[in-house]
PDB file of N, CA and C in Angstrom:
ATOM      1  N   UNK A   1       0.813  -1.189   0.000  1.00  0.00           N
ATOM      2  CA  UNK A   1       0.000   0.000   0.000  1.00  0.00           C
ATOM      3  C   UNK A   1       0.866   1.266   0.000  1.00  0.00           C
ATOM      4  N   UNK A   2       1.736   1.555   0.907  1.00  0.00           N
ATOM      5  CA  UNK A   2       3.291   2.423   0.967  1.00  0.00           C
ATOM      6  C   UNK A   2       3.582   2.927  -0.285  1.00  0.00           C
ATOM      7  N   UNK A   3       3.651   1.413  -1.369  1.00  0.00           N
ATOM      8  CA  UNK A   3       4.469   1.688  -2.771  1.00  0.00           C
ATOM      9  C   UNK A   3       3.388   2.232  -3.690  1.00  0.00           C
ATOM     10  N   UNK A   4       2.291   1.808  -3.262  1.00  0.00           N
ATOM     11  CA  UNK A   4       1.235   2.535  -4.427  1.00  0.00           C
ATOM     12  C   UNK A   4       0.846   3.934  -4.392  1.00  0.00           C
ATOM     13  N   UNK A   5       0.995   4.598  -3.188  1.00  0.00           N
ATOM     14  CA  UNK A   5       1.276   5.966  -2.535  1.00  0.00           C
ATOM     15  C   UNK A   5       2.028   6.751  -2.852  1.00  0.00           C
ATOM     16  N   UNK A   6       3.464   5.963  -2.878  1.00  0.00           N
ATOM     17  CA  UNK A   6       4.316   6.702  -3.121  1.00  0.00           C
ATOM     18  C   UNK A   6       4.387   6.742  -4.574  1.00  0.00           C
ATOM     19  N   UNK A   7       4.147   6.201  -5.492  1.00  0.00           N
ATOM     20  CA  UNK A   7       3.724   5.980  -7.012  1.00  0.00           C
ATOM     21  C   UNK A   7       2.810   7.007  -7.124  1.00  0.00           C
ATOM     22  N   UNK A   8       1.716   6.744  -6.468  1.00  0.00           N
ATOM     23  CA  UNK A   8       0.626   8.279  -7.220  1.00  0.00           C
ATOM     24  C   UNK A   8       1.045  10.046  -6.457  1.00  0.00           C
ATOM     25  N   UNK A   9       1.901   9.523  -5.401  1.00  0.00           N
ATOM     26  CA  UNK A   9       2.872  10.705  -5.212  1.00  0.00           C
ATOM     27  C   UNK A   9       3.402  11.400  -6.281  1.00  0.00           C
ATOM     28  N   UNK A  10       4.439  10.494  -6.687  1.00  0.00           N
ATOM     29  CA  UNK A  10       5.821  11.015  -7.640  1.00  0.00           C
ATOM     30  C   UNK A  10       4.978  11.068  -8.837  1.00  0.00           C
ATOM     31  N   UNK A  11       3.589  10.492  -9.687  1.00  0.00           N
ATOM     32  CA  UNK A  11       2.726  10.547 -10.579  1.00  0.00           C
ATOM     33  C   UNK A  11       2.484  12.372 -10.790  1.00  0.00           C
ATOM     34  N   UNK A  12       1.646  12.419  -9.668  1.00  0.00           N
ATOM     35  CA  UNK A  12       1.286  13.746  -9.807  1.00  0.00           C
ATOM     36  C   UNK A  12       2.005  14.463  -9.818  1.00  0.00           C
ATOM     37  N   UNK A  13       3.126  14.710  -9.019  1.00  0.00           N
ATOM     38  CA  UNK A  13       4.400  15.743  -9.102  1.00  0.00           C
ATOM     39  C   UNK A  13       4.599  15.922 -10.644  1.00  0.00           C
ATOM     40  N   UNK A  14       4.997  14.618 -11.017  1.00  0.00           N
ATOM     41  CA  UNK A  14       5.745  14.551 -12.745  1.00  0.00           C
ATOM     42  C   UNK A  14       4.701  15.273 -13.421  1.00  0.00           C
ATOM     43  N   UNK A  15       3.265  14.930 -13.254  1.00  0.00           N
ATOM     44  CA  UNK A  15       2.522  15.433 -13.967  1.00  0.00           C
ATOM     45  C   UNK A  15       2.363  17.689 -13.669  1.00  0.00           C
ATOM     46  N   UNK A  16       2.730  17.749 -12.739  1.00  0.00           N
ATOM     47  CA  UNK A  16       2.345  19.244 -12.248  1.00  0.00           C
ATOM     48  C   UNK A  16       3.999  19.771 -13.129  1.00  0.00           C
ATOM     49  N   UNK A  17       4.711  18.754 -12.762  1.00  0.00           N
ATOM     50  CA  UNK A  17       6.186  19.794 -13.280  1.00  0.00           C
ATOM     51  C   UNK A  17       5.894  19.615 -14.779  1.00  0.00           C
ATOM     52  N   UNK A  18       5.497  18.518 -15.060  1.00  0.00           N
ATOM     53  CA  UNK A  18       5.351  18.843 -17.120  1.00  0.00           C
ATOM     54  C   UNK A  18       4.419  19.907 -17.445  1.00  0.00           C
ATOM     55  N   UNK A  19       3.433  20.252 -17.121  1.00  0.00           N
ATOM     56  CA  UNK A  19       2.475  21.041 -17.134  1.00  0.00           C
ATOM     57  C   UNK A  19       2.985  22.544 -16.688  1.00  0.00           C
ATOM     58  N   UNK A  20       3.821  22.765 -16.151  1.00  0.00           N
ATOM     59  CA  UNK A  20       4.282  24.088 -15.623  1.00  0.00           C
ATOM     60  C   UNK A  20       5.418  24.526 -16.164  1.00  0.00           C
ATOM     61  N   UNK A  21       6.292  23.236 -16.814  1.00  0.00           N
ATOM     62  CA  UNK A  21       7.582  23.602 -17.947  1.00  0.00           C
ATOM     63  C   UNK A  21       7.271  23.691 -19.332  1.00  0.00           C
ATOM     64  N   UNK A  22       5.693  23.558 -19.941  1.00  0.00           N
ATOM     65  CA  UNK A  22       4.940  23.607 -21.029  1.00  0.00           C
ATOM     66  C   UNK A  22       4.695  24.746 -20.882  1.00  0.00           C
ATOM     67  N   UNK A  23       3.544  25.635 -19.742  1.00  0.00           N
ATOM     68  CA  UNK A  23       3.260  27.193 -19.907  1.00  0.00           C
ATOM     69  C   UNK A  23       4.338  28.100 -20.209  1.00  0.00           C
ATOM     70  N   UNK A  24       5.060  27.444 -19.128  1.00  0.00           N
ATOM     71  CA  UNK A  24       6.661  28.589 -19.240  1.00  0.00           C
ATOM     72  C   UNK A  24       7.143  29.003 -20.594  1.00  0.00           C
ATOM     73  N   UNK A  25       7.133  27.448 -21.192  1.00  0.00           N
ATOM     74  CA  UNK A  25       7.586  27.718 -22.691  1.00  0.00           C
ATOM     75  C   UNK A  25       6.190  28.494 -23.823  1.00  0.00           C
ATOM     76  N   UNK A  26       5.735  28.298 -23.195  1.00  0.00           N
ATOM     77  CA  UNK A  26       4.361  29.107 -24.268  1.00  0.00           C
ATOM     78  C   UNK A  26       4.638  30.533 -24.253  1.00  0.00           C
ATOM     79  N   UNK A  27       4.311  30.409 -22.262  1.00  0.00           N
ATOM     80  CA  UNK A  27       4.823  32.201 -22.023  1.00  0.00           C
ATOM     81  C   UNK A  27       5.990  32.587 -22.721  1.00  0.00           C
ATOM     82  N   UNK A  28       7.209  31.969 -22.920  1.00  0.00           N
ATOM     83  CA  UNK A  28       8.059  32.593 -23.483  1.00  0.00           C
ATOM     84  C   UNK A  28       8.013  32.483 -24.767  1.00  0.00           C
ATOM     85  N   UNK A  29       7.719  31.953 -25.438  1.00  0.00           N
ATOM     86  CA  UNK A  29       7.142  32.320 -26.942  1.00  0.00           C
ATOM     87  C   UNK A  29       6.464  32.922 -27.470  1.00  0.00           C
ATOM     88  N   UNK A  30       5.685  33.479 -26.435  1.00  0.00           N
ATOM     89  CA  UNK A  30       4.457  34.721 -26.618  1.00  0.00           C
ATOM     90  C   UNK A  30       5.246  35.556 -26.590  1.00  0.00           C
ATOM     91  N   UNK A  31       5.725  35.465 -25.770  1.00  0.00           N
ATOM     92  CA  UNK A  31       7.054  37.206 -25.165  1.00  0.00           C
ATOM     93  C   UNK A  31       7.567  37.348 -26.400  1.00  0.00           C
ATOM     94  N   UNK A  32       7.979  35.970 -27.110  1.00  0.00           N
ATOM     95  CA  UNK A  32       9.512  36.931 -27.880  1.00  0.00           C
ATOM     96  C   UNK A  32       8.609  37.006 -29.190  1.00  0.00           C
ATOM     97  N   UNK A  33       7.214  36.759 -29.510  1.00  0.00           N
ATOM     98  CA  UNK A  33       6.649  36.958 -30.223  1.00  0.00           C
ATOM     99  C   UNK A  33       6.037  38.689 -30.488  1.00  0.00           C
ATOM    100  N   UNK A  34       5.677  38.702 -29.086  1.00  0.00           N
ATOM    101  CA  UNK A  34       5.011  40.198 -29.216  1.00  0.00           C
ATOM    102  C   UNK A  34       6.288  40.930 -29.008  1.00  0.00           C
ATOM    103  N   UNK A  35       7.435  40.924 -28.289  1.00  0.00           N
ATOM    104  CA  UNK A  35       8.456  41.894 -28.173  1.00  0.00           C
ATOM    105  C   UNK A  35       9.843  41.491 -29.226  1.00  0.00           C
ATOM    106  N   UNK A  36       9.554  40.828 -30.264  1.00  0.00           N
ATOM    107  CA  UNK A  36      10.047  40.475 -31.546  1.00  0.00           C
ATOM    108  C   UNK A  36      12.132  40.280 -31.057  1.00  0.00           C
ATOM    109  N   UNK A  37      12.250  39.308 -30.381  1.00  0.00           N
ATOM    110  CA  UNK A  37      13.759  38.868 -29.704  1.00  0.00           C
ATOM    111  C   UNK A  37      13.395  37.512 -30.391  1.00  0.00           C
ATOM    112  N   UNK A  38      14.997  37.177 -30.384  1.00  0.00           N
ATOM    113  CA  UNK A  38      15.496  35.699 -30.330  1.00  0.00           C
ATOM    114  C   UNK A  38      16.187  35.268 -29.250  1.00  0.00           C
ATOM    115  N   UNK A  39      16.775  34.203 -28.567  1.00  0.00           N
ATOM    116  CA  UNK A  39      17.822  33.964 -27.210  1.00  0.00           C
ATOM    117  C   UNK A  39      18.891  33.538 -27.413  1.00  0.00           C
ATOM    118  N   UNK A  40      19.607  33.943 -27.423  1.00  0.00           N
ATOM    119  CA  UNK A  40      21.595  33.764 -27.543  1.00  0.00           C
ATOM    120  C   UNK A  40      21.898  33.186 -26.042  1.00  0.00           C
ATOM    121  N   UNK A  41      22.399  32.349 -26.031  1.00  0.00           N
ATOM    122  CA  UNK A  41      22.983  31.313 -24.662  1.00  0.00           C
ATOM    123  C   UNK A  41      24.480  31.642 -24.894  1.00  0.00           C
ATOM    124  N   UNK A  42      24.830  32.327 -24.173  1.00  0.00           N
ATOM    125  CA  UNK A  42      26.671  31.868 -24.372  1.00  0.00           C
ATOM    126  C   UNK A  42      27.238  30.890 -22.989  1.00  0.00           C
ATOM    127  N   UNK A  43      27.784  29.660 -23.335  1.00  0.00           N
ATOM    128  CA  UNK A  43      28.075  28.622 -22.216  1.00  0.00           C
ATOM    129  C   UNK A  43      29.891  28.936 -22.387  1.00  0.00           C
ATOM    130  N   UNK A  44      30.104  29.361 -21.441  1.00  0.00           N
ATOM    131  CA  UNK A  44      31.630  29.786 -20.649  1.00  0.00           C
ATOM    132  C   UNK A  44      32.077  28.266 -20.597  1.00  0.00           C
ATOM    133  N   UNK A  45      33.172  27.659 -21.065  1.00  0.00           N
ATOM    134  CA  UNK A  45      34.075  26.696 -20.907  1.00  0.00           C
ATOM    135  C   UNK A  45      34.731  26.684 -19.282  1.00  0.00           C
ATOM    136  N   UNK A  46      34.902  27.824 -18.774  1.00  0.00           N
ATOM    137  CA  UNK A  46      35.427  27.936 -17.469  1.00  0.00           C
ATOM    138  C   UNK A  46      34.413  29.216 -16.337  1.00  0.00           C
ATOM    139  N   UNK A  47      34.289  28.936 -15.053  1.00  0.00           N
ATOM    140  CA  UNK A  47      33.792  29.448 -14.412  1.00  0.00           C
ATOM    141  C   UNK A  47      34.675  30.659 -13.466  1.00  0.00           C
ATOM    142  N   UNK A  48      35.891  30.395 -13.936  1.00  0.00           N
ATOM    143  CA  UNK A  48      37.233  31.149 -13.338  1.00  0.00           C
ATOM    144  C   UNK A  48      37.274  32.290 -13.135  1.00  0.00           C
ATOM    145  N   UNK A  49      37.203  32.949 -14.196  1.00  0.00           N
ATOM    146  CA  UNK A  49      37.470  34.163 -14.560  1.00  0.00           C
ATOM    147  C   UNK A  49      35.870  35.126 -15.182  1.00  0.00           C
ATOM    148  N   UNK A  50      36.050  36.157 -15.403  1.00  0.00           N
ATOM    149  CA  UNK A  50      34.452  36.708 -15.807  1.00  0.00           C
ATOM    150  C   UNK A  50      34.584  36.588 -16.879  1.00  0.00           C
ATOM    151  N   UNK A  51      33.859  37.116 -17.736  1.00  0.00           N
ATOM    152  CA  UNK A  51      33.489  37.019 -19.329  1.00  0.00           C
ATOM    153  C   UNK A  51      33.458  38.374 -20.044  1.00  0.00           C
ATOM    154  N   UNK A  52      33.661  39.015 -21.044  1.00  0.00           N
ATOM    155  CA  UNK A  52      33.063  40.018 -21.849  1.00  0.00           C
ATOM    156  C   UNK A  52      32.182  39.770 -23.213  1.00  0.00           C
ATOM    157  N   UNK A  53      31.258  40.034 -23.396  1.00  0.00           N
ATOM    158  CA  UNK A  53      30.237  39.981 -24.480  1.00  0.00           C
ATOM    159  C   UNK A  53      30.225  41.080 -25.398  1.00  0.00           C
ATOM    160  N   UNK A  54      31.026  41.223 -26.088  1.00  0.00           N
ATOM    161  CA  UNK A  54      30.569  42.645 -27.005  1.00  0.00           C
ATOM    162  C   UNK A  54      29.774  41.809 -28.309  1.00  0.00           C
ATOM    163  N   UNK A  55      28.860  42.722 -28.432  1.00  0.00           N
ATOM    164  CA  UNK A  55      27.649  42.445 -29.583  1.00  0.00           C
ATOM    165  C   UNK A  55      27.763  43.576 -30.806  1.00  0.00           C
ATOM    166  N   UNK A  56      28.130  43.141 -31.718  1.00  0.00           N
ATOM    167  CA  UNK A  56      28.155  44.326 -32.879  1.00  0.00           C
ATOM    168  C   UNK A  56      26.667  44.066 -33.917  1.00  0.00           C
ATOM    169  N   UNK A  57      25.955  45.359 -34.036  1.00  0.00           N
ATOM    170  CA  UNK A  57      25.299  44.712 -35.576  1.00  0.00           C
ATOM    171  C   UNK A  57      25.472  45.062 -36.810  1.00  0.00           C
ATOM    172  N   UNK A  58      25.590  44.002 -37.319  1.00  0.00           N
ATOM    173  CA  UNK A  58      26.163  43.852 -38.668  1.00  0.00           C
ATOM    174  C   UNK A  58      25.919  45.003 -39.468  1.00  0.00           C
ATOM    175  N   UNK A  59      24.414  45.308 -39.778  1.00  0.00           N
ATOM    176  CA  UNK A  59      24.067  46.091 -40.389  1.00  0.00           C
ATOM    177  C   UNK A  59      23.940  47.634 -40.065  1.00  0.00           C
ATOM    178  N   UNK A  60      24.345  48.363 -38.319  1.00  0.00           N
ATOM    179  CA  UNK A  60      24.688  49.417 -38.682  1.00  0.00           C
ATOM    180  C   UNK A  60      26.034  49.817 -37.695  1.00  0.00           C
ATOM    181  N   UNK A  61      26.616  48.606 -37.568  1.00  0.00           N
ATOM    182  CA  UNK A  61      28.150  48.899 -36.805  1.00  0.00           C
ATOM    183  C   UNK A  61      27.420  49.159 -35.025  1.00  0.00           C
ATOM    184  N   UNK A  62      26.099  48.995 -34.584  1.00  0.00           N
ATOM    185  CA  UNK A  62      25.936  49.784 -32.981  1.00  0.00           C
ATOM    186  C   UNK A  62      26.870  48.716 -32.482  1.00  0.00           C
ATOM    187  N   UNK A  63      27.367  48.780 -31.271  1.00  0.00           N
ATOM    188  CA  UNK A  63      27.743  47.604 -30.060  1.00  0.00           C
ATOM    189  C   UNK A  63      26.804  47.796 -28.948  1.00  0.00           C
ATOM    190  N   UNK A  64      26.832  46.489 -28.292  1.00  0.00           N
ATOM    191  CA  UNK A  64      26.352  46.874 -26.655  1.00  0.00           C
ATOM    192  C   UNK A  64      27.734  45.667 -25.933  1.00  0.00           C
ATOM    193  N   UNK A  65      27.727  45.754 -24.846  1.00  0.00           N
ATOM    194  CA  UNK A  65      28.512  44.904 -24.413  1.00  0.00           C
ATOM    195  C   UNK A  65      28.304  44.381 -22.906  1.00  0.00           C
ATOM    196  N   UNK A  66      28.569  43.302 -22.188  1.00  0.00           N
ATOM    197  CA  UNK A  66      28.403  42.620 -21.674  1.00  0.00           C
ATOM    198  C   UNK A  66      29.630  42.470 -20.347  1.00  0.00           C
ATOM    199  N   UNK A  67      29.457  42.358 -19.526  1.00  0.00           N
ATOM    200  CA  UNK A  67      30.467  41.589 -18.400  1.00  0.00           C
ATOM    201  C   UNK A  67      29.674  40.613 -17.773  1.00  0.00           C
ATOM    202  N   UNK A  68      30.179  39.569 -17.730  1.00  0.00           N
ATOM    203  CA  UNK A  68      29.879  38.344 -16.972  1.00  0.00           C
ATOM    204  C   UNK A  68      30.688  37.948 -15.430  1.00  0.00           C
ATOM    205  N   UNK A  69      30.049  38.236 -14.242  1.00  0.00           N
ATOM    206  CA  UNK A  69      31.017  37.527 -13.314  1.00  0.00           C
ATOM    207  C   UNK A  69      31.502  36.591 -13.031  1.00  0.00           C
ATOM    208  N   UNK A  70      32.406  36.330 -12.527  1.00  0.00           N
ATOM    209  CA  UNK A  70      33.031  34.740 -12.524  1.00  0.00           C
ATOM    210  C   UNK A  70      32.184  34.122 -11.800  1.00  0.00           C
ATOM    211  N   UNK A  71      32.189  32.983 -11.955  1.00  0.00           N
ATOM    212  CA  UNK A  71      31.125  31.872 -11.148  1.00  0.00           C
ATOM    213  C   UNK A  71      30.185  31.790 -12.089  1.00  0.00           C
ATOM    214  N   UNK A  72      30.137  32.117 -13.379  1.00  0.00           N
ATOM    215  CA  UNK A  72      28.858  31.844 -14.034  1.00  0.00           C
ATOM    216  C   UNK A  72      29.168  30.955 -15.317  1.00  0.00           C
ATOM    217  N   UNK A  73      28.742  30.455 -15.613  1.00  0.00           N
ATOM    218  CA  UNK A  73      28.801  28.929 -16.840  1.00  0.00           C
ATOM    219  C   UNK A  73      28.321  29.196 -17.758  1.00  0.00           C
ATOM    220  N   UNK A  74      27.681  30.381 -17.846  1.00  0.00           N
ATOM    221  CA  UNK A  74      26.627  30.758 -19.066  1.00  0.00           C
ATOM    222  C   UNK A  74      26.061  31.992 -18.787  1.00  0.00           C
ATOM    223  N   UNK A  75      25.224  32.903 -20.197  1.00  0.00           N
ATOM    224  CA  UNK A  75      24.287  33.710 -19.841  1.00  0.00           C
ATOM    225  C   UNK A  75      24.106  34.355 -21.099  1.00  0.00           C
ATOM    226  N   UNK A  76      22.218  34.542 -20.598  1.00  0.00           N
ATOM    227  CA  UNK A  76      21.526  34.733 -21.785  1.00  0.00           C
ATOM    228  C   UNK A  76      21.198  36.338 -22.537  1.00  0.00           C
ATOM    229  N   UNK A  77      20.825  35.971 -23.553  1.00  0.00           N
ATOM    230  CA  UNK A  77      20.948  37.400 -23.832  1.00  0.00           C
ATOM    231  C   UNK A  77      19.666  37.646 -24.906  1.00  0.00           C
ATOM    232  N   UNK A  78      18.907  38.594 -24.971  1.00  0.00           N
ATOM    233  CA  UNK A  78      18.039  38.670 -25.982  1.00  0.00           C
ATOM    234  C   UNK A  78      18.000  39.403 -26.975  1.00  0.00           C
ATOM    235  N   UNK A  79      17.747  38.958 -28.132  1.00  0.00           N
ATOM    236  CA  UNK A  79      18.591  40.196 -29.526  1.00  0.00           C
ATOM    237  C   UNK A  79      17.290  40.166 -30.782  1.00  0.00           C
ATOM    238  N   UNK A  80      17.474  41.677 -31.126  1.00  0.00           N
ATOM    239  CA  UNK A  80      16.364  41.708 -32.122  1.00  0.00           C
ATOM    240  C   UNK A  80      16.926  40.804 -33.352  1.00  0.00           C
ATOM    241  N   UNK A  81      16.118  40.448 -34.196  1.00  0.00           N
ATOM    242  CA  UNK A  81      15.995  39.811 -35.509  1.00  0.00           C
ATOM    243  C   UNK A  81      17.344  40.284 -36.129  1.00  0.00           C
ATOM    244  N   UNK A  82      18.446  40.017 -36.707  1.00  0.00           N
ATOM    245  CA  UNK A  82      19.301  40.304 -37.372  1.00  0.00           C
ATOM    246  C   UNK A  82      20.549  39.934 -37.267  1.00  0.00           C
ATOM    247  N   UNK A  83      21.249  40.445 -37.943  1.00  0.00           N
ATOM    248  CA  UNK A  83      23.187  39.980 -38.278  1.00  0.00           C
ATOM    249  C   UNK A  83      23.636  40.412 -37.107  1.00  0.00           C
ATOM    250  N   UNK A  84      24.505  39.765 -36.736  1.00  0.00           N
ATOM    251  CA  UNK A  84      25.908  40.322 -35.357  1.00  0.00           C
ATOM    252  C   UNK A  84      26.904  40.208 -35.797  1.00  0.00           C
ATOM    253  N   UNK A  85      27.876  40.154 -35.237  1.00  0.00           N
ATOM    254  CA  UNK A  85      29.368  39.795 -34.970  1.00  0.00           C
ATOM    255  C   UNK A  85      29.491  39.921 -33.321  1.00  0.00           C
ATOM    256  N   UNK A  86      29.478  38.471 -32.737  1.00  0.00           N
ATOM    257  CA  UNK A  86      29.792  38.670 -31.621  1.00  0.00           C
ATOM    258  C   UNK A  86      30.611  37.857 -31.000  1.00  0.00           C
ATOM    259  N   UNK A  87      31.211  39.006 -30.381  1.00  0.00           N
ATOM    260  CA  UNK A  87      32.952  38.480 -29.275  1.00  0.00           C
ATOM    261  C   UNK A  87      32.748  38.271 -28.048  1.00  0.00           C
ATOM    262  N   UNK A  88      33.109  36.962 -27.618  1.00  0.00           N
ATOM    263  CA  UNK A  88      33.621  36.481 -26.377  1.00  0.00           C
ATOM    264  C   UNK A  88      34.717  36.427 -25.728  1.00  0.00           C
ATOM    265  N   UNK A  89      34.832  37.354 -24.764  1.00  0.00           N
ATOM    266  CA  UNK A  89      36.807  37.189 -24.146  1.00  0.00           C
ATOM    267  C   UNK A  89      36.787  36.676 -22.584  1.00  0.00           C
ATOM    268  N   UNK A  90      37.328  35.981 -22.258  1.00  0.00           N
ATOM    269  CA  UNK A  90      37.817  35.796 -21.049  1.00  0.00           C
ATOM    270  C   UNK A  90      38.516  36.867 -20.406  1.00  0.00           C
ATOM    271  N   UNK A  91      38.442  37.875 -19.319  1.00  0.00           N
ATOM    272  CA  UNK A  91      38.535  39.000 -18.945  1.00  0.00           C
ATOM    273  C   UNK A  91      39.329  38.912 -17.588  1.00  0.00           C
ATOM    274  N   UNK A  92      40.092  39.975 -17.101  1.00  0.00           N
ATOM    275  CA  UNK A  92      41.567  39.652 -16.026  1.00  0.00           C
ATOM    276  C   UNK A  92      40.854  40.988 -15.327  1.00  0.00           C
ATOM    277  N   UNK A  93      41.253  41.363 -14.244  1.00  0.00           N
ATOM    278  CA  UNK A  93      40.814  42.083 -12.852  1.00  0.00           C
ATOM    279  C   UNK A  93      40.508  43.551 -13.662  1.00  0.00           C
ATOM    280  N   UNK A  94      41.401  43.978 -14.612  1.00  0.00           N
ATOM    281  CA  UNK A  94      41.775  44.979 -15.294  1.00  0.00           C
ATOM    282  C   UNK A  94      40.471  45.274 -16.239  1.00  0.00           C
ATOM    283  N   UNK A  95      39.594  44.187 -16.758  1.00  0.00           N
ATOM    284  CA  UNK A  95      39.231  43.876 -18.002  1.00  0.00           C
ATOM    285  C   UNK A  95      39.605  43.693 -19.451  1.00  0.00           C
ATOM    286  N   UNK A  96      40.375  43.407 -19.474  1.00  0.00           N
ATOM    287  CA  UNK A  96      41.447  43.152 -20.385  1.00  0.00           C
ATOM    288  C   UNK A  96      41.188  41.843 -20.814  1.00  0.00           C
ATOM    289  N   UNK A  97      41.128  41.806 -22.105  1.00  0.00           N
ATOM    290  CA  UNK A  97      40.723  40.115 -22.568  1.00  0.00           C
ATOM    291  C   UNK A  97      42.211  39.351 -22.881  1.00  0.00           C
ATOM    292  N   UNK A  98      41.613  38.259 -22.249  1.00  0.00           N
ATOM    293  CA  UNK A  98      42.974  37.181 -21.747  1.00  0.00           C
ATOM    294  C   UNK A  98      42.746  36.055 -23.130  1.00  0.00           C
ATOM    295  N   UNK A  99      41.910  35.738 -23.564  1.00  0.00           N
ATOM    296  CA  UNK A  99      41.483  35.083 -24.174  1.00  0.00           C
ATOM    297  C   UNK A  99      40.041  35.772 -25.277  1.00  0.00           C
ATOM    298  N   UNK A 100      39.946  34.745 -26.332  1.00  0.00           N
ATOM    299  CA  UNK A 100      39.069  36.410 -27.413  1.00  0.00           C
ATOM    300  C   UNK A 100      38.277  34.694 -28.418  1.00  0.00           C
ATOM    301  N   UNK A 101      37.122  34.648 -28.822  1.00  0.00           N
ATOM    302  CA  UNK A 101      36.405  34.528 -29.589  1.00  0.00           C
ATOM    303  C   UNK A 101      35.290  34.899 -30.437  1.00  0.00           C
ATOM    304  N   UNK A 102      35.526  35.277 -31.867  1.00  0.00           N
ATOM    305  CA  UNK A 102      34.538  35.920 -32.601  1.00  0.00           C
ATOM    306  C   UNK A 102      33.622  35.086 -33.105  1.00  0.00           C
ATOM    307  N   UNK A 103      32.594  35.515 -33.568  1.00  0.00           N
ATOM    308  CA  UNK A 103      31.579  34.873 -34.328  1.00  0.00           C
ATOM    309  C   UNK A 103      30.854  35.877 -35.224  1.00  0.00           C
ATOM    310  N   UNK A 104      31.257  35.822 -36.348  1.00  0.00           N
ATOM    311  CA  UNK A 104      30.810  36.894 -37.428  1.00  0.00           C
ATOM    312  C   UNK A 104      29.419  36.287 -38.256  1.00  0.00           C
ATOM    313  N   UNK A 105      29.068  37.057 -39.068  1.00  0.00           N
ATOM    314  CA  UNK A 105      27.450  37.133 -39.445  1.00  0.00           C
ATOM    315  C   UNK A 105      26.733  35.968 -38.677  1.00  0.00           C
ATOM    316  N   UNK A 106      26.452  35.771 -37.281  1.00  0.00           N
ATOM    317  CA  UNK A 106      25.505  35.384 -36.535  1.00  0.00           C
ATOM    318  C   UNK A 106      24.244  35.796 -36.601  1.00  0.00           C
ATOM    319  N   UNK A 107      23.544  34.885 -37.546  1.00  0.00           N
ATOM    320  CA  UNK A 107      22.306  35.518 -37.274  1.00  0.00           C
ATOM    321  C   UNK A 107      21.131  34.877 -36.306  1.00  0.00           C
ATOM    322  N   UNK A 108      20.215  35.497 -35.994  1.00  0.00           N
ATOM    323  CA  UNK A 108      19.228  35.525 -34.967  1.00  0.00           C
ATOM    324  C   UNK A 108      17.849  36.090 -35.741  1.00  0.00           C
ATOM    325  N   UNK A 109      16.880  35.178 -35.523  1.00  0.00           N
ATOM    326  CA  UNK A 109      15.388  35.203 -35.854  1.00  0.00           C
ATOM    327  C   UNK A 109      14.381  35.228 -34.428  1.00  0.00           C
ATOM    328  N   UNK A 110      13.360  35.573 -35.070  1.00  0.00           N
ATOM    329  CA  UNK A 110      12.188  36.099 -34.168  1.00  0.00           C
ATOM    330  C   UNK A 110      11.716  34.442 -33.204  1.00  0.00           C
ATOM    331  N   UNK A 111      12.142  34.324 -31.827  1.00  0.00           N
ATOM    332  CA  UNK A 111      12.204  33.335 -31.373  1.00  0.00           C
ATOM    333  C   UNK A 111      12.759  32.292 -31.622  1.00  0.00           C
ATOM    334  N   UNK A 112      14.013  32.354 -31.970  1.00  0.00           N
ATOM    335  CA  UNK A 112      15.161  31.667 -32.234  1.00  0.00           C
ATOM    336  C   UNK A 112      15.780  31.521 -30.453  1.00  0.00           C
ATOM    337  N   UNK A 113      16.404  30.443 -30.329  1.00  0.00           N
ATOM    338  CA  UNK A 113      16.934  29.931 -29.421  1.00  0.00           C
ATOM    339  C   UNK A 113      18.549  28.990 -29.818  1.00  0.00           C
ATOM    340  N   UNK A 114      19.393  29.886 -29.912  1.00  0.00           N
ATOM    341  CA  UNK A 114      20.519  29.067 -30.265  1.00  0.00           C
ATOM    342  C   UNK A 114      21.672  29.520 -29.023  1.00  0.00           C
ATOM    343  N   UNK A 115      22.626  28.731 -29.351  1.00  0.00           N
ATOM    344  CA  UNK A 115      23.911  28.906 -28.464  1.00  0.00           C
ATOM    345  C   UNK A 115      25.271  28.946 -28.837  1.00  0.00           C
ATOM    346  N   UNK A 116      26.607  29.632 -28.197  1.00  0.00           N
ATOM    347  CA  UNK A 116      27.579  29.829 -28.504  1.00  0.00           C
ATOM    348  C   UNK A 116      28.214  28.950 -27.325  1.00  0.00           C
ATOM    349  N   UNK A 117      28.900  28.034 -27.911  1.00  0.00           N
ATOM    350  CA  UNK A 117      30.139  27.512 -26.609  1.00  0.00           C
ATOM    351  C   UNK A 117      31.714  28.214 -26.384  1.00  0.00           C
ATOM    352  N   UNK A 118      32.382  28.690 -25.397  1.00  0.00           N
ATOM    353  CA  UNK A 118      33.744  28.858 -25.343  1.00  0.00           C
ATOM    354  C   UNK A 118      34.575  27.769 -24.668  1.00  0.00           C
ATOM    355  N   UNK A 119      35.438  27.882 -25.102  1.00  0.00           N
ATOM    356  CA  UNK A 119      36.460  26.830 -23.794  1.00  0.00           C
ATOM    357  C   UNK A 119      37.355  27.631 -22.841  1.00  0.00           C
ATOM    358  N   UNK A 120      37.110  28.664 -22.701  1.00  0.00           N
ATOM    359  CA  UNK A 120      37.597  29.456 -21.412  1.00  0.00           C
ATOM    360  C   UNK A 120      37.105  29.718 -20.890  1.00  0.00           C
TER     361      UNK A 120
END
């Protein structure tokens, strides 16, 4: 009796967490629908050191740019519809990039979900 309990226990849980990681994703597809973004993931190879993100767009040269603190493995970013060029550096107390990766004509669509890996 114990095991059949604990079965329609862990049942319903599974069932409440699928159901609540389904809205989430709706909600966020609505979002980047009405506020017209895609999601850029950048996953840090190392948690060591912080990060810099500079974002160029292609098509009219703007930048924005980014610092990441150390301790972080990743982080997201949301970008309108279009071309980039975007650099990843591994960054020293100074900010000074210790390490440098580009990624030129990156493009990004209206609820697009892609990712960049580094190994630093």
């Amino acid at each position: 009796m114990k095991n059949i309990k604990r079965i329609l226990k862990l049942s319903f849980i599974s069932i409440i967490a699928m159901s609540c990681s389904s809205d989430d994703k709706e909600e966020r597809i609505a979002d980047c629908e009405t506020k017209n973004y895609g999601i850029l993931t950048v996953n840090f190879g190392s948690t060591e050191t912080k990060h810099g993100i500079l974002i160029t767009t292609t098509a009219t040269s703007e930048s924005r740019d980014k610092i990441v603190q150390a301790g972080k493995s990743q982080d997201t970013i949301h970008l309108k519809p279009g071309s980039y060029a975007i650099e990843v550096s591994s960054l020293n107390e100074q900010n000074q990039s210790l390490d440098a990766e580009v990624f030129e004509n990156y493009s990004i669509s209206k609820c697009d979900e892609k990712s960049i890996n580094v190994n630093f």
